[in-house]
C-alpha atoms as a PDB file:
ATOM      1  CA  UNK A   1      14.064  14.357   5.773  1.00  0.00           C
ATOM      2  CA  UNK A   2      10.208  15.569   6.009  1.00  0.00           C
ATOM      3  CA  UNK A   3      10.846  18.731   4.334  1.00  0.00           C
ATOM      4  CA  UNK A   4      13.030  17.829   1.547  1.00  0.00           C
ATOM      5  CA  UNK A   5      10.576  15.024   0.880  1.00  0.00           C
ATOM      6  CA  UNK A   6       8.217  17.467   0.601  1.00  0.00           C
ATOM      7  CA  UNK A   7       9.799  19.208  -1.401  1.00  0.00           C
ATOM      8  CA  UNK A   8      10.736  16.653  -4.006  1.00  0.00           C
ATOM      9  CA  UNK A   9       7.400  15.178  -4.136  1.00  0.00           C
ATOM     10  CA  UNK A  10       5.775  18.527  -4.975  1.00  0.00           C
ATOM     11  CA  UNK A  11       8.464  19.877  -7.493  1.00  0.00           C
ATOM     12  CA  UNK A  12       8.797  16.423  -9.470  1.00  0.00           C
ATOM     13  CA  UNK A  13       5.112  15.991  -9.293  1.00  0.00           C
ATOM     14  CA  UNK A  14       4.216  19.160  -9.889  1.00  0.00           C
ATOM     15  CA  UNK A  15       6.220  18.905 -12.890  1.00  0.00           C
ATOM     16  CA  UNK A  16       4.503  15.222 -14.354  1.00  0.00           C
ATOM     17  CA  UNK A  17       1.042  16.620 -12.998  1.00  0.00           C
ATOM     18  CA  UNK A  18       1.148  20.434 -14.684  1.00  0.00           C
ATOM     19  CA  UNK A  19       4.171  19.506 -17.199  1.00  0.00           C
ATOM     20  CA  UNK A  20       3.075  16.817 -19.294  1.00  0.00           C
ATOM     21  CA  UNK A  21      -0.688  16.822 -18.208  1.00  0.00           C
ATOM     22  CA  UNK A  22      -0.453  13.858 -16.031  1.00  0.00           C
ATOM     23  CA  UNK A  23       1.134  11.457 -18.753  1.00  0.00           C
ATOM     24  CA  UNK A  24       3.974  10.367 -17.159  1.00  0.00           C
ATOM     25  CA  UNK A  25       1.718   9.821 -13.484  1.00  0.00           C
ATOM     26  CA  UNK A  26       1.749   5.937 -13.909  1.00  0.00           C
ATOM     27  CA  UNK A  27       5.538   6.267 -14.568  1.00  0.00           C
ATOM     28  CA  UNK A  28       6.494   8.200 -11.941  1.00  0.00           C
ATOM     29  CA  UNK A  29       4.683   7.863  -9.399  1.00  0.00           C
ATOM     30  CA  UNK A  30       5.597   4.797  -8.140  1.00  0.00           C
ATOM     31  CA  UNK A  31       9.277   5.764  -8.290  1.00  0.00           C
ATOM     32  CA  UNK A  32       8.378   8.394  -5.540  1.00  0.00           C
ATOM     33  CA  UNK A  33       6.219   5.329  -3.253  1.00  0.00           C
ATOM     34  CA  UNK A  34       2.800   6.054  -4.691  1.00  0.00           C
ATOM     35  CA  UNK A  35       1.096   2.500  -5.814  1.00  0.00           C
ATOM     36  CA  UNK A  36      -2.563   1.125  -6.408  1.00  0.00           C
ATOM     37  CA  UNK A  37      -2.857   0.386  -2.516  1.00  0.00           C
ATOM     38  CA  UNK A  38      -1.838   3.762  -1.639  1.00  0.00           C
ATOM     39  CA  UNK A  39       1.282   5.518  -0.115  1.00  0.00           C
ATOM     40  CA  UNK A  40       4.275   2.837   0.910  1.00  0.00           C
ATOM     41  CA  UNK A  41       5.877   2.834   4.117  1.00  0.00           C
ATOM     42  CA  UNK A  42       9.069   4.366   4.128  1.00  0.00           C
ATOM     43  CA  UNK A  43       8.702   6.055   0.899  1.00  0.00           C
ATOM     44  CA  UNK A  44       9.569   9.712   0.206  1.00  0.00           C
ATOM     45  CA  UNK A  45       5.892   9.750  -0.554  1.00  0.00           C
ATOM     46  CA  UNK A  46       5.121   8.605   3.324  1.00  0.00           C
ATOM     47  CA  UNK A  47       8.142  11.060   3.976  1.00  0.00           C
ATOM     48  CA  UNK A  48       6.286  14.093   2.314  1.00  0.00           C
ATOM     49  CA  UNK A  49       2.821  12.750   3.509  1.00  0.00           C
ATOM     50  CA  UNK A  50       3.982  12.541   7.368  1.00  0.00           C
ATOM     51  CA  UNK A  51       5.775  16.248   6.788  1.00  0.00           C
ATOM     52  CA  UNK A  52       2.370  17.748   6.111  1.00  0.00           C
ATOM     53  CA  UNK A  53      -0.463  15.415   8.177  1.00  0.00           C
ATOM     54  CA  UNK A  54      -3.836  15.720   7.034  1.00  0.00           C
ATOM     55  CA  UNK A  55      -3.554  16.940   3.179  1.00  0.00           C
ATOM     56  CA  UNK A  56      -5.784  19.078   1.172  1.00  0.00           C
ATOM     57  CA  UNK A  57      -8.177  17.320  -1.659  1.00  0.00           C
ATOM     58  CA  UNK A  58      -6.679  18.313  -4.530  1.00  0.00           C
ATOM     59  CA  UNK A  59      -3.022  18.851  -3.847  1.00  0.00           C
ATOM     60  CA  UNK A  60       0.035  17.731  -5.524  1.00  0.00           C
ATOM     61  CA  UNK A  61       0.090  14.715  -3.299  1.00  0.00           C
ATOM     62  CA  UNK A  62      -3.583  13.801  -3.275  1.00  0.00           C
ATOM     63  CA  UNK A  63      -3.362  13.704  -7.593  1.00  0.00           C
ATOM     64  CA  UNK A  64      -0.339  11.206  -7.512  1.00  0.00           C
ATOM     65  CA  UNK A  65      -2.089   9.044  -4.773  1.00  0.00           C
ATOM     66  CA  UNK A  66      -5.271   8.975  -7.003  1.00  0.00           C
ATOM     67  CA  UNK A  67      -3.214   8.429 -10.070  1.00  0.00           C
ATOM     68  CA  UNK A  68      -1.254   5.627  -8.982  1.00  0.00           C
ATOM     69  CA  UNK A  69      -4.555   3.871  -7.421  1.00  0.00           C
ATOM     70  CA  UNK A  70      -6.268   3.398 -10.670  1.00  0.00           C
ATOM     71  CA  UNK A  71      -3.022   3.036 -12.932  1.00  0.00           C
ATOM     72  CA  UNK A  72      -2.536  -0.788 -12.049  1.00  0.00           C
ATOM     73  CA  UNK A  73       1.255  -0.364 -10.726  1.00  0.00           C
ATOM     74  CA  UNK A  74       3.064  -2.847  -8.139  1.00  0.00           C
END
């Protein structure tokens, strides 16, 4: 499941990220497991996150994380 995690998180996130200039980030991103305390267990956001270990500052993941920590989501 690691890969296509991956692979969701960074094509539908790329998409709200790049697509709609992070507008939709609060919306979204806690659909894929991102919230304001971080990644959820058992989320394809943990799923993508354990895929790839330690992740890049910057990356597709790294933006939703940061997004969904100051958007005040559950």
């Amino acid at each position: 499941m690691g890969i296509l995690a991956a692979i969701a998180v960074n094509l539908i996130g790329g998409i709200v990220l790049y697509g709609t200039g992070g507008l939709l980030a609060p919306i979204v991103a806690p659909l894929l497991g991102f919230s304001s305390a971080g990644i959820a267990a058992g989320s394809v956001a943990a799923a993508a996150q354990a895929y790839y270990g330690n992740l890049v500052a910057g990356s597709i993941i790294s933006q939703l994380t940061a997004a969904a920590m100051v958007a005040p989501t559950p």
